[in-house]
ModelCIF file with pLDDT and N, C-alpha, C, O atoms, coordinates in Angstrom:
data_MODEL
#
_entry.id   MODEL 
#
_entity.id                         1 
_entity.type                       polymer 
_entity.pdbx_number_of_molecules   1 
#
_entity_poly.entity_id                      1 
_entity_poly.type                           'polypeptide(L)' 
_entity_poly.nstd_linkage                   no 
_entity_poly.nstd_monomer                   no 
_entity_poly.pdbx_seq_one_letter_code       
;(UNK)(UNK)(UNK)(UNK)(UNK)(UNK)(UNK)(UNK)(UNK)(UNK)(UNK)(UNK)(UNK)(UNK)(UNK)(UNK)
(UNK)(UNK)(UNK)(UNK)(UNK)(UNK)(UNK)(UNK)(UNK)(UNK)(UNK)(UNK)(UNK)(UNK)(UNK)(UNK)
(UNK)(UNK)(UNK)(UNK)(UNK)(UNK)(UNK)(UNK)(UNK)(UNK)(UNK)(UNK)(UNK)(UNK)(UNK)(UNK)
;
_entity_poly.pdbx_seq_one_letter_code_can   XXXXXXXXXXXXXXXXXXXXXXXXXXXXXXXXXXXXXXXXXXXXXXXX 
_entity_poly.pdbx_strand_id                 A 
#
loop_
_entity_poly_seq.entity_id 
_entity_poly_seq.num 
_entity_poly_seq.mon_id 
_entity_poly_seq.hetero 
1 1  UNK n 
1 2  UNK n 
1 3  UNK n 
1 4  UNK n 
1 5  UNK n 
1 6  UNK n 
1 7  UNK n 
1 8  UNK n 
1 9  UNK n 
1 10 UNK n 
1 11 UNK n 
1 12 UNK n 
1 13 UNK n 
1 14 UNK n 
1 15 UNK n 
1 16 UNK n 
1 17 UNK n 
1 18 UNK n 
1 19 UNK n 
1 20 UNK n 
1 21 UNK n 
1 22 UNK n 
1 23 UNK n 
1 24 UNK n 
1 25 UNK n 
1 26 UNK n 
1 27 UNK n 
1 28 UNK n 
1 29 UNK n 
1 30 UNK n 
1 31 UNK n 
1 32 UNK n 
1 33 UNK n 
1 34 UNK n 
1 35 UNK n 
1 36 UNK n 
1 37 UNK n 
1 38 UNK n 
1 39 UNK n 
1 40 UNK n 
1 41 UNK n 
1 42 UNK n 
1 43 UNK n 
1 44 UNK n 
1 45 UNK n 
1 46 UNK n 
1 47 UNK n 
1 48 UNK n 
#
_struct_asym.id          A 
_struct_asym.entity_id   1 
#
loop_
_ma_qa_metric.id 
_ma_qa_metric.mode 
_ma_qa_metric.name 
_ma_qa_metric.software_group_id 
_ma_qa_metric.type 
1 global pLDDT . pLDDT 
2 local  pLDDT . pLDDT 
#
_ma_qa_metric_global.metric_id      1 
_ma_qa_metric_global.metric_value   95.56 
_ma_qa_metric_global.model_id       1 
_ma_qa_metric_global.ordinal_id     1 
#
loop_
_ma_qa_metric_local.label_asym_id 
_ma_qa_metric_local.label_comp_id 
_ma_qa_metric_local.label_seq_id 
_ma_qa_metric_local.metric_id 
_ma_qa_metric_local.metric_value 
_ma_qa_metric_local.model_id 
_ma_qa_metric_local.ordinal_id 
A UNK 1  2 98.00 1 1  
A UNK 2  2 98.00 1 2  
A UNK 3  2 98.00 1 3  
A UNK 4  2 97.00 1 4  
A UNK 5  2 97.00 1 5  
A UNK 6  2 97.00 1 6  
A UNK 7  2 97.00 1 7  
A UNK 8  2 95.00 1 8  
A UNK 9  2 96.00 1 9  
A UNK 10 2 97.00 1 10 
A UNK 11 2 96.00 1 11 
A UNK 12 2 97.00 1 12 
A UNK 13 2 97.00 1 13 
A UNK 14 2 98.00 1 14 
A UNK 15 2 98.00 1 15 
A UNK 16 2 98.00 1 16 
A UNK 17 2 98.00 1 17 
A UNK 18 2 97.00 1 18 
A UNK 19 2 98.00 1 19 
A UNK 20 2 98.00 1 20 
A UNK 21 2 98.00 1 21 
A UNK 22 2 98.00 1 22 
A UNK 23 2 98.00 1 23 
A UNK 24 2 98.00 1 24 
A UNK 25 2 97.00 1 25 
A UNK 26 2 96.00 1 26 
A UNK 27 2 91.00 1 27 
A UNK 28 2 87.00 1 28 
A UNK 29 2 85.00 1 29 
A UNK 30 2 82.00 1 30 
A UNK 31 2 82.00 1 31 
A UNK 32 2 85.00 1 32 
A UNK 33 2 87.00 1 33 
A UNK 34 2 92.00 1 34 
A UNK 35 2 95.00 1 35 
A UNK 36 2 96.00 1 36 
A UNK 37 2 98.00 1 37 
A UNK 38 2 98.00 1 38 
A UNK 39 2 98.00 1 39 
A UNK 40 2 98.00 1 40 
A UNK 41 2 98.00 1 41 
A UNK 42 2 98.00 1 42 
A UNK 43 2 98.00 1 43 
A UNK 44 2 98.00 1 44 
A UNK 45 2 98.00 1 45 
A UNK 46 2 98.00 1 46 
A UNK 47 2 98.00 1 47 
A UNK 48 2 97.00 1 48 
#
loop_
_atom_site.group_PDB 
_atom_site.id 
_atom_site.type_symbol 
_atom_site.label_atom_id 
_atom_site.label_alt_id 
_atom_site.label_comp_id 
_atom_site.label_asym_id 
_atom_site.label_entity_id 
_atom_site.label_seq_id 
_atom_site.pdbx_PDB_ins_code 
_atom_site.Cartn_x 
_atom_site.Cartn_y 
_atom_site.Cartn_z 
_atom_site.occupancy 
_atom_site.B_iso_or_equiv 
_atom_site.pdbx_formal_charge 
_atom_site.auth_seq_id 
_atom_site.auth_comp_id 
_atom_site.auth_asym_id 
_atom_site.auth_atom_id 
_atom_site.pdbx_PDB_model_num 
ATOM 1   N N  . UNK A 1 1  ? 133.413 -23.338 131.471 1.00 98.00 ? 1  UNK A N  1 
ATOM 2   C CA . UNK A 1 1  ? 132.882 -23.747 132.774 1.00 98.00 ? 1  UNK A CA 1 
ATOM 3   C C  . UNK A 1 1  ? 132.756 -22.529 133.673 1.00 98.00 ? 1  UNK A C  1 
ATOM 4   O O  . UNK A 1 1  ? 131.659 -22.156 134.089 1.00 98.00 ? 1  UNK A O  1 
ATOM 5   N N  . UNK A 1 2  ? 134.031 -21.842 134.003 1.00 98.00 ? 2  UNK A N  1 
ATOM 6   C CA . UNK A 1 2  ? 133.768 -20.424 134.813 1.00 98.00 ? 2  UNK A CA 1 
ATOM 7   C C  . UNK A 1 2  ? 132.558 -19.721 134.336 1.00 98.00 ? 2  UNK A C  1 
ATOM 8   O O  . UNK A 1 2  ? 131.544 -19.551 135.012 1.00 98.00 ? 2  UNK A O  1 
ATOM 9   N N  . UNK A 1 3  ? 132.743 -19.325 133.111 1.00 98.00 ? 3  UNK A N  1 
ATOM 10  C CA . UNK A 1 3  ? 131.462 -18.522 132.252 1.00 98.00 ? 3  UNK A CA 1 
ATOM 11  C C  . UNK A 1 3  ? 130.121 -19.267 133.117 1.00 98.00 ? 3  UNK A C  1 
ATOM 12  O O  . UNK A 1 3  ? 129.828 -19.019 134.287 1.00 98.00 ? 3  UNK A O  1 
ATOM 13  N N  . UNK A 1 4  ? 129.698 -19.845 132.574 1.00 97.00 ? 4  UNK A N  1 
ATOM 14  C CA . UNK A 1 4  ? 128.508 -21.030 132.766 1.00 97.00 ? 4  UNK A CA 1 
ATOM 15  C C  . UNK A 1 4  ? 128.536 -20.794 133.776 1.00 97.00 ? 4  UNK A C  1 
ATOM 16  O O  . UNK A 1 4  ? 127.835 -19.791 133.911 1.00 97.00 ? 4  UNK A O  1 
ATOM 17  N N  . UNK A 1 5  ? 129.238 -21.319 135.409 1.00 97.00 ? 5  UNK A N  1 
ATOM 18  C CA . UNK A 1 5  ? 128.636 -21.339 136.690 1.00 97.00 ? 5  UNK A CA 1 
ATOM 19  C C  . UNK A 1 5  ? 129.160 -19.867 136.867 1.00 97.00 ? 5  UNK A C  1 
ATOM 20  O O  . UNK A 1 5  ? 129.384 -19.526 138.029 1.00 97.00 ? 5  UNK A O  1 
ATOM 21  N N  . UNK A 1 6  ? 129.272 -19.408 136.368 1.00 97.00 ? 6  UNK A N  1 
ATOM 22  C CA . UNK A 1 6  ? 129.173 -17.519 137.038 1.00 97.00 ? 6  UNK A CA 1 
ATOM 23  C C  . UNK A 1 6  ? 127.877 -17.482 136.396 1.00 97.00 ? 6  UNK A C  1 
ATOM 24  O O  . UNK A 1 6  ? 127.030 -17.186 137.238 1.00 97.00 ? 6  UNK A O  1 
ATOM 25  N N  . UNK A 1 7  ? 127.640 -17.567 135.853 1.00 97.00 ? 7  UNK A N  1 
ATOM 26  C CA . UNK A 1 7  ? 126.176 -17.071 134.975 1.00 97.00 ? 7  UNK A CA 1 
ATOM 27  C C  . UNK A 1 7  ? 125.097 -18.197 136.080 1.00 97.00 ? 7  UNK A C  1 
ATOM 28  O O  . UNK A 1 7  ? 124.227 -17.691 136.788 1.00 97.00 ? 7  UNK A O  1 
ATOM 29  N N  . UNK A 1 8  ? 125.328 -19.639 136.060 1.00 95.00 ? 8  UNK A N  1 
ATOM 30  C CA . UNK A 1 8  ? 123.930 -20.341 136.290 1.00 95.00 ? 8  UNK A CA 1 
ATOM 31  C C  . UNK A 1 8  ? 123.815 -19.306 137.962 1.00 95.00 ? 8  UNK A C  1 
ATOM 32  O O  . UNK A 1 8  ? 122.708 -18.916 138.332 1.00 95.00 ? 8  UNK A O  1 
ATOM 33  N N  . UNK A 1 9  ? 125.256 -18.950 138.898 1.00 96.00 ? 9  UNK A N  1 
ATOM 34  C CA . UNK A 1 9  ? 125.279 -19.049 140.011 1.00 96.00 ? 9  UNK A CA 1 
ATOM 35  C C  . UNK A 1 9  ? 124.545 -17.360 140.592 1.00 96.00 ? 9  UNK A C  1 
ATOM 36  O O  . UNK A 1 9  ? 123.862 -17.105 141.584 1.00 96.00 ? 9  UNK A O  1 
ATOM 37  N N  . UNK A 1 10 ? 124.900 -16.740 139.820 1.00 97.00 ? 10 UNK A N  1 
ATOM 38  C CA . UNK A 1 10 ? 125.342 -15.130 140.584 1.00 97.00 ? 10 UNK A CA 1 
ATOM 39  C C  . UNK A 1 10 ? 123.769 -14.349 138.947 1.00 97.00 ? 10 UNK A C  1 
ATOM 40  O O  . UNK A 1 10 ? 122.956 -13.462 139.207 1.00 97.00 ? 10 UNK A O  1 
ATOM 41  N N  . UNK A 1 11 ? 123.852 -14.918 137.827 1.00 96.00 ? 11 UNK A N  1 
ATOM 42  C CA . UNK A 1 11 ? 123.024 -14.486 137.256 1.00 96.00 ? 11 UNK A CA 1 
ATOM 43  C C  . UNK A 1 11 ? 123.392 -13.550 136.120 1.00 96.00 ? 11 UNK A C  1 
ATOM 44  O O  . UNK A 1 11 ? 122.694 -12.945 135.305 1.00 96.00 ? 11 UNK A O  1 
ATOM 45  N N  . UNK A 1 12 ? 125.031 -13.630 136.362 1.00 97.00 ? 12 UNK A N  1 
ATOM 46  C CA . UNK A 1 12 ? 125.921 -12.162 135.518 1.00 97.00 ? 12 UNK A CA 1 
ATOM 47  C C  . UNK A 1 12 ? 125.003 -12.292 134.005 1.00 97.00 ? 12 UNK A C  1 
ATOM 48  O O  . UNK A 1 12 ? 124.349 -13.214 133.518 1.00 97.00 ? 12 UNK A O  1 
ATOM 49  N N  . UNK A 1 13 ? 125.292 -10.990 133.582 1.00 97.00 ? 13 UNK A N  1 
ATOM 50  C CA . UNK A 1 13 ? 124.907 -10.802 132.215 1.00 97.00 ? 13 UNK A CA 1 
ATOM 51  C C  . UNK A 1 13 ? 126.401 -10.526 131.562 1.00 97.00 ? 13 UNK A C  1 
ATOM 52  O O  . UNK A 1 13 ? 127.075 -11.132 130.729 1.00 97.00 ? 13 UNK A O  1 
ATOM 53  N N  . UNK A 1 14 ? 126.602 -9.278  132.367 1.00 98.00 ? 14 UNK A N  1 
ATOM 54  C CA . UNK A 1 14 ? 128.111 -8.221  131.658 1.00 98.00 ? 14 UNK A CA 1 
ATOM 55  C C  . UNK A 1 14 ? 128.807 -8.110  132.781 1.00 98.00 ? 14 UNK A C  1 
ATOM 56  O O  . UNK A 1 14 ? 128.578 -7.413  133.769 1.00 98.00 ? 14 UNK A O  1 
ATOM 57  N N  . UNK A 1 15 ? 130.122 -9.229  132.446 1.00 98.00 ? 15 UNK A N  1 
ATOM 58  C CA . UNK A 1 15 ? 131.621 -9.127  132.984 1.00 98.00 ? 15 UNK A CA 1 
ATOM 59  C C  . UNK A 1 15 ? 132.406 -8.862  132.128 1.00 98.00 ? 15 UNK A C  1 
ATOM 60  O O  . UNK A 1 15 ? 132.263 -8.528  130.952 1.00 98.00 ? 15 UNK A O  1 
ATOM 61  N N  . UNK A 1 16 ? 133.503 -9.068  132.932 1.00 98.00 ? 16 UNK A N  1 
ATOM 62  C CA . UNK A 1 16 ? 134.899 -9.144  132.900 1.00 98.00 ? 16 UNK A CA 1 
ATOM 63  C C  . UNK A 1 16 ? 135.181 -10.183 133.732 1.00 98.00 ? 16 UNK A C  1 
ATOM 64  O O  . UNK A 1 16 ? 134.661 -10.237 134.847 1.00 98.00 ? 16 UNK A O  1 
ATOM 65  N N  . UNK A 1 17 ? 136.296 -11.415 133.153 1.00 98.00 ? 17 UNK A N  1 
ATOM 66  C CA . UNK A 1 17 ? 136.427 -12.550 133.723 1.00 98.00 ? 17 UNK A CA 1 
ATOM 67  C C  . UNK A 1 17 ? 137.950 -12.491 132.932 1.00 98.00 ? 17 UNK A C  1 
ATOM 68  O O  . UNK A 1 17 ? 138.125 -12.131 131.767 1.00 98.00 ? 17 UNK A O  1 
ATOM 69  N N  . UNK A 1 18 ? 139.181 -13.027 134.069 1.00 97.00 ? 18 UNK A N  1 
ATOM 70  C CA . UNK A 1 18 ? 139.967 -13.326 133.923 1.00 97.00 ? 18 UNK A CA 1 
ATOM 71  C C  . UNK A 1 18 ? 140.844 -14.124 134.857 1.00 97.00 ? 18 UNK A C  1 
ATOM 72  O O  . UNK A 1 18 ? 141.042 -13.685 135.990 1.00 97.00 ? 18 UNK A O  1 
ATOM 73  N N  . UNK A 1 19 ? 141.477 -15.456 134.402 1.00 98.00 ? 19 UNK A N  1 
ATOM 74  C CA . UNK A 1 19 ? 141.892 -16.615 135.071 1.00 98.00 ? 19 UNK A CA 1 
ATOM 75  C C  . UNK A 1 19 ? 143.073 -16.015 135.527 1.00 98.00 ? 19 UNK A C  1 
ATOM 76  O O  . UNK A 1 19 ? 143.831 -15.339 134.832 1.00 98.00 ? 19 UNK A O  1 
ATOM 77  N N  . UNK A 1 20 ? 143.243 -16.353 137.032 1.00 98.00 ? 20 UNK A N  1 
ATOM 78  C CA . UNK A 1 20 ? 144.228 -15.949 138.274 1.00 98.00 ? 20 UNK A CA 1 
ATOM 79  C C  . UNK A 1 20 ? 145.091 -17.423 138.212 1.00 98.00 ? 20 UNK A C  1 
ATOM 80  O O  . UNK A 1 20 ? 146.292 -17.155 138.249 1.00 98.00 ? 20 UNK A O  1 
ATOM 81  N N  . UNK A 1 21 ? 144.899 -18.621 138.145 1.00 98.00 ? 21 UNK A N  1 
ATOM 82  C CA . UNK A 1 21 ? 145.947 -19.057 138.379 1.00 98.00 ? 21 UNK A CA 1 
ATOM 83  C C  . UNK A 1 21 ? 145.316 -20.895 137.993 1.00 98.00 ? 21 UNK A C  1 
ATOM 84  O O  . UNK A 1 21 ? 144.464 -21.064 137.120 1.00 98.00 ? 21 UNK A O  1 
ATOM 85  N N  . UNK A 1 22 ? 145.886 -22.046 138.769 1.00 98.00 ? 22 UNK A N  1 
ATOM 86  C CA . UNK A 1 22 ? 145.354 -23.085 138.703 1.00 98.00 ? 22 UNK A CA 1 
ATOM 87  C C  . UNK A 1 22 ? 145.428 -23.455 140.052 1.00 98.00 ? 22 UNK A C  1 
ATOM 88  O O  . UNK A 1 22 ? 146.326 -22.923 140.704 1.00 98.00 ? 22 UNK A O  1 
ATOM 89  N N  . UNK A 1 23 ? 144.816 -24.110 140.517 1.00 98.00 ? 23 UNK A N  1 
ATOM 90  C CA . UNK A 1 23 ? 144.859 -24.792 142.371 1.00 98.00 ? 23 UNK A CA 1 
ATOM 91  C C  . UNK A 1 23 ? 144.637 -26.293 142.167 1.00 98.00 ? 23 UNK A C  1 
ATOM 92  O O  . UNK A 1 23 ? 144.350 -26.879 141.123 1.00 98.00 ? 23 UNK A O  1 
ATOM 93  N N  . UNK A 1 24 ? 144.787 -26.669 143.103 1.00 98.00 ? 24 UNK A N  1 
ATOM 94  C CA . UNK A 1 24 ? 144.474 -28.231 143.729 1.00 98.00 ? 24 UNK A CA 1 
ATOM 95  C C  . UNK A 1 24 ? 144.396 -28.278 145.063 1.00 98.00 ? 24 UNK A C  1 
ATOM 96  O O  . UNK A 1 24 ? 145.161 -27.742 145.864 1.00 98.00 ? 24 UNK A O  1 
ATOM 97  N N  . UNK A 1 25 ? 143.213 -29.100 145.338 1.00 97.00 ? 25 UNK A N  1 
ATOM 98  C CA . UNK A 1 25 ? 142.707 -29.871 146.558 1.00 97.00 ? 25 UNK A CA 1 
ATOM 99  C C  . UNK A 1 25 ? 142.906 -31.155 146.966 1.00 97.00 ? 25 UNK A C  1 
ATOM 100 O O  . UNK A 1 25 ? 142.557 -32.196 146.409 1.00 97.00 ? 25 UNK A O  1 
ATOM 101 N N  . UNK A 1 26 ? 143.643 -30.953 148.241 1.00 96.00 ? 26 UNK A N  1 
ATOM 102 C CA . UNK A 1 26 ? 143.661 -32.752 148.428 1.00 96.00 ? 26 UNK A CA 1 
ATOM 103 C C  . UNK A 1 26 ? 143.140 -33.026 149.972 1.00 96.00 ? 26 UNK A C  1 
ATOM 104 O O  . UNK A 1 26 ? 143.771 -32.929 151.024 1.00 96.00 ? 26 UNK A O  1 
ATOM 105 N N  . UNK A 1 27 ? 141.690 -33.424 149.722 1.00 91.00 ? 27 UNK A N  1 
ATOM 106 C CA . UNK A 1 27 ? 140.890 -34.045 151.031 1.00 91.00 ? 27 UNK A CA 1 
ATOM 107 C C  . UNK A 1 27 ? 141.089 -35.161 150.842 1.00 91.00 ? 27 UNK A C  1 
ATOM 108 O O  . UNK A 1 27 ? 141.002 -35.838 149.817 1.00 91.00 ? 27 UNK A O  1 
ATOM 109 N N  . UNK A 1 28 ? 141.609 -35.599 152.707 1.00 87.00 ? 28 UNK A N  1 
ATOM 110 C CA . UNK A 1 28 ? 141.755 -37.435 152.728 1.00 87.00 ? 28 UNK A CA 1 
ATOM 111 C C  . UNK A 1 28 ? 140.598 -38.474 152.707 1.00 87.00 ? 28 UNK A C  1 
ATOM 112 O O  . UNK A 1 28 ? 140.798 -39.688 152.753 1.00 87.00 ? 28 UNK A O  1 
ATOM 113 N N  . UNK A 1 29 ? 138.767 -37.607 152.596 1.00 85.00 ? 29 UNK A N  1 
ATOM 114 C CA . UNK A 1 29 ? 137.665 -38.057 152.473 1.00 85.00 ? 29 UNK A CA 1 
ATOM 115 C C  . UNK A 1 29 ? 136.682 -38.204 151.278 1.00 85.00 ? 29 UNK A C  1 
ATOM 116 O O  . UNK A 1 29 ? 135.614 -38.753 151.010 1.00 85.00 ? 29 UNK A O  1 
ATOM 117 N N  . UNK A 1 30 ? 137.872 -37.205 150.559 1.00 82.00 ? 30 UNK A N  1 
ATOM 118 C CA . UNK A 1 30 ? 137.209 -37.018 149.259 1.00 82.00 ? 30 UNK A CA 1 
ATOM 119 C C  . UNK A 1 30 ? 137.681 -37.218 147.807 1.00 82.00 ? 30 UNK A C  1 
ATOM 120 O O  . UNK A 1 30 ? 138.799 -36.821 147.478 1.00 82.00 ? 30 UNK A O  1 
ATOM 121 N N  . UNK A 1 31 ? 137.094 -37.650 147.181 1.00 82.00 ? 31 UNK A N  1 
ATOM 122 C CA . UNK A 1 31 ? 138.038 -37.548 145.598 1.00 82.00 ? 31 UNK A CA 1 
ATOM 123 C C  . UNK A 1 31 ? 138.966 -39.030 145.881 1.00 82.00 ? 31 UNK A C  1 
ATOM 124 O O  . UNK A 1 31 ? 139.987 -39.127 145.200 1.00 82.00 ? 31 UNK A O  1 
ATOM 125 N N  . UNK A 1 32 ? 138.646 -40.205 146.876 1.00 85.00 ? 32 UNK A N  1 
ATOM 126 C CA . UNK A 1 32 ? 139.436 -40.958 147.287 1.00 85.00 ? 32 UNK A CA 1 
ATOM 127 C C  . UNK A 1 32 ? 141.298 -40.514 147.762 1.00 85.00 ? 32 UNK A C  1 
ATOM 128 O O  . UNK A 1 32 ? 142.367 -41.099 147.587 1.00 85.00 ? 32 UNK A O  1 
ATOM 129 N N  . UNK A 1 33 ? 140.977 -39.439 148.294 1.00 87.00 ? 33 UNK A N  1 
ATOM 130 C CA . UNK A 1 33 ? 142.137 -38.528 148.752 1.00 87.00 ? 33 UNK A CA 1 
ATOM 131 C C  . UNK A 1 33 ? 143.207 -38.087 147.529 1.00 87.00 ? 33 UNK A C  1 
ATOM 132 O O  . UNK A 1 33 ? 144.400 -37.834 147.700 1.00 87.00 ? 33 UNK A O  1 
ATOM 133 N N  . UNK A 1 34 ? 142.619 -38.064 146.498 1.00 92.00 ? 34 UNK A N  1 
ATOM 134 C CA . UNK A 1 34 ? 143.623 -37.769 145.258 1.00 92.00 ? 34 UNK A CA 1 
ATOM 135 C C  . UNK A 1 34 ? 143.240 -36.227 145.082 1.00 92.00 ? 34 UNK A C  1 
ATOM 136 O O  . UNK A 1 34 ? 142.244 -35.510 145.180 1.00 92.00 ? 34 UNK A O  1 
ATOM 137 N N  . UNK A 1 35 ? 144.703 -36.120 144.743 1.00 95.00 ? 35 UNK A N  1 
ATOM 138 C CA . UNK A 1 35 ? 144.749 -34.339 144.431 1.00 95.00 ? 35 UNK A CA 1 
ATOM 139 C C  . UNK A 1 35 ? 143.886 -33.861 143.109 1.00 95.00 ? 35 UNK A C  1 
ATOM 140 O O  . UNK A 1 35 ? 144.076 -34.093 141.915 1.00 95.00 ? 35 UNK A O  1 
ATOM 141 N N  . UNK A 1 36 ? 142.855 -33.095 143.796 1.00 96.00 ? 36 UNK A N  1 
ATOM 142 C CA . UNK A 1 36 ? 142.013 -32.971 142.623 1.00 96.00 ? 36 UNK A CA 1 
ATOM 143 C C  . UNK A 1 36 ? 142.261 -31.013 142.207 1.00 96.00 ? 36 UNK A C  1 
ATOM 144 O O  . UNK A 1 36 ? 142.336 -30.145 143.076 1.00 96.00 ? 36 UNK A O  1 
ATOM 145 N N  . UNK A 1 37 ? 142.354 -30.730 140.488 1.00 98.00 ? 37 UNK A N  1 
ATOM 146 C CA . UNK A 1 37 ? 142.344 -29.345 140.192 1.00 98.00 ? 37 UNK A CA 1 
ATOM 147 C C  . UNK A 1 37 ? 141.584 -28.534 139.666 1.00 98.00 ? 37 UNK A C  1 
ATOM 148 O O  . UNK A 1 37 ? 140.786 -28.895 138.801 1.00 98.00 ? 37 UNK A O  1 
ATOM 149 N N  . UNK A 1 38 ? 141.670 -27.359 140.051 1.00 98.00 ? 38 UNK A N  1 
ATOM 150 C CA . UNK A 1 38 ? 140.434 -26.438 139.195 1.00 98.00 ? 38 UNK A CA 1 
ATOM 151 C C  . UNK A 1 38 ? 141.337 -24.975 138.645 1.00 98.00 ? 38 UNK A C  1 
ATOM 152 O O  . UNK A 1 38 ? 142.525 -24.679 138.779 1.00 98.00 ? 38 UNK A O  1 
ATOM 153 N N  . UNK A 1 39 ? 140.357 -24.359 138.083 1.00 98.00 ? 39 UNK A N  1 
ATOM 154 C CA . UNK A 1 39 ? 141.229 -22.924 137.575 1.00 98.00 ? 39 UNK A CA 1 
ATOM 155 C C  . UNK A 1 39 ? 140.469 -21.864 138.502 1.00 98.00 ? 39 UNK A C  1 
ATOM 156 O O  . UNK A 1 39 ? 139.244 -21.978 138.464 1.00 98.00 ? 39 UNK A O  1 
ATOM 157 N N  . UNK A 1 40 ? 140.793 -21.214 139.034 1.00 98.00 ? 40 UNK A N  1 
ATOM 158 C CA . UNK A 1 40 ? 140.500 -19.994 139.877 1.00 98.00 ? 40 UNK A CA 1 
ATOM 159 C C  . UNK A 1 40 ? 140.655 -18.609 138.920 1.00 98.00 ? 40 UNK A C  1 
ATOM 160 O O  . UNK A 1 40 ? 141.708 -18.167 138.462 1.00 98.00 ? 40 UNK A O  1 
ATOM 161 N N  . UNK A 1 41 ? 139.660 -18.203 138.798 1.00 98.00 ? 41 UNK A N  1 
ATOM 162 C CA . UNK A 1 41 ? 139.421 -16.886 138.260 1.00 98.00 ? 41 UNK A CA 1 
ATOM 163 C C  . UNK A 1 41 ? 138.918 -15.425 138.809 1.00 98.00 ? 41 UNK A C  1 
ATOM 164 O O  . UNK A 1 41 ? 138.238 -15.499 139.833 1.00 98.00 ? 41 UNK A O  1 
ATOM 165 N N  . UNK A 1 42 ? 139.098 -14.389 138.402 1.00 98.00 ? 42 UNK A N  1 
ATOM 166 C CA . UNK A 1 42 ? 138.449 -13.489 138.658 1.00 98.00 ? 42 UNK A CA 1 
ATOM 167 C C  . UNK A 1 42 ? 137.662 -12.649 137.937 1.00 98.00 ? 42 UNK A C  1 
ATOM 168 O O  . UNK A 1 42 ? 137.840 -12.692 136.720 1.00 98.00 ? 42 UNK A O  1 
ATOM 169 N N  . UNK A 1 43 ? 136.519 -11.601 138.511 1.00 98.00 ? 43 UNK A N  1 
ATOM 170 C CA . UNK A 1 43 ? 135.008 -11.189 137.458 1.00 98.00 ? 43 UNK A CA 1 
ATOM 171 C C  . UNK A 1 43 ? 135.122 -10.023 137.994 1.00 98.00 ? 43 UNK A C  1 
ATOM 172 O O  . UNK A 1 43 ? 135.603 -9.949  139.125 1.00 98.00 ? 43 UNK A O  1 
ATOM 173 N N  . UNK A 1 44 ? 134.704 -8.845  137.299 1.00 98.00 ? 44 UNK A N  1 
ATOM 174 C CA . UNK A 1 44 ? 134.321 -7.651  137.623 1.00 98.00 ? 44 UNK A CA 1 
ATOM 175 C C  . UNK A 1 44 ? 132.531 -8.112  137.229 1.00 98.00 ? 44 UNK A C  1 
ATOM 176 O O  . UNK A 1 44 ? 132.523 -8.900  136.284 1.00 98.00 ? 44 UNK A O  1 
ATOM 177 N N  . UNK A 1 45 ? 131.423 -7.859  137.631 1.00 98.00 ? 45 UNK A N  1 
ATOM 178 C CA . UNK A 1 45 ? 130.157 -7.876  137.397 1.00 98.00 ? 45 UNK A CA 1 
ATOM 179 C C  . UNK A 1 45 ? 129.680 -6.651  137.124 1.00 98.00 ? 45 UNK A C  1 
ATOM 180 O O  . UNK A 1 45 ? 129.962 -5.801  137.969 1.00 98.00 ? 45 UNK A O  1 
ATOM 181 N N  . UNK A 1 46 ? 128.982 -6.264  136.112 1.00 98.00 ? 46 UNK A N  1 
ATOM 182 C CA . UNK A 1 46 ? 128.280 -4.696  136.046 1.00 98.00 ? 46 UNK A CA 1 
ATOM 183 C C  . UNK A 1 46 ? 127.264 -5.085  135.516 1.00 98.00 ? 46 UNK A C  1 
ATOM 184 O O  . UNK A 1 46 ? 126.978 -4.066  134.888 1.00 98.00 ? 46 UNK A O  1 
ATOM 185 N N  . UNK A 1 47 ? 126.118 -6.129  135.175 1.00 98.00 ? 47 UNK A N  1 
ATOM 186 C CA . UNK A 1 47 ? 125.017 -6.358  134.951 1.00 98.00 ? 47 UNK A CA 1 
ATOM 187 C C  . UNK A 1 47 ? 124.583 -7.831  135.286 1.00 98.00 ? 47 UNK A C  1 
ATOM 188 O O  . UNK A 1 47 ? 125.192 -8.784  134.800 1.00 98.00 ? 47 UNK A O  1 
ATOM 189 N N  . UNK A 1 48 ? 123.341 -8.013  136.268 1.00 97.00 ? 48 UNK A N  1 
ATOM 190 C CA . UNK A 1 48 ? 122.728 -9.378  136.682 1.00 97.00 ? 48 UNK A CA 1 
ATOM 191 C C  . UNK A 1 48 ? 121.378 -9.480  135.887 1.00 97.00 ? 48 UNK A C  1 
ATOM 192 O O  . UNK A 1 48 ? 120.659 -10.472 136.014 1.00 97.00 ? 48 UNK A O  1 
#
């Protein structure tokens, strides 16, 4: 998934991608206020 929307979003060709951690969100409007999670990563980019 990171791969994929770094690529559909920013256009990368040639990274470096490595996962920083896991998070969760909890909006009382959204997701029916349930704690929702994702993985947070980080990219060096050197070709779009």
């Amino acid at each position: 998934t990171a791969r994929r929307e770094l690529y559909e979003e920013t256009g990368a060709l040639a990274y470096t991608l490595q996962p920083v951690c896991f998070y969760s969100v909890t909006v009382p409007d959204n997701f029916d206020g349930r704690e929702t999670f994702g993985l947070l990563c980080y990219a060096e980019i050197t070709a779009f």
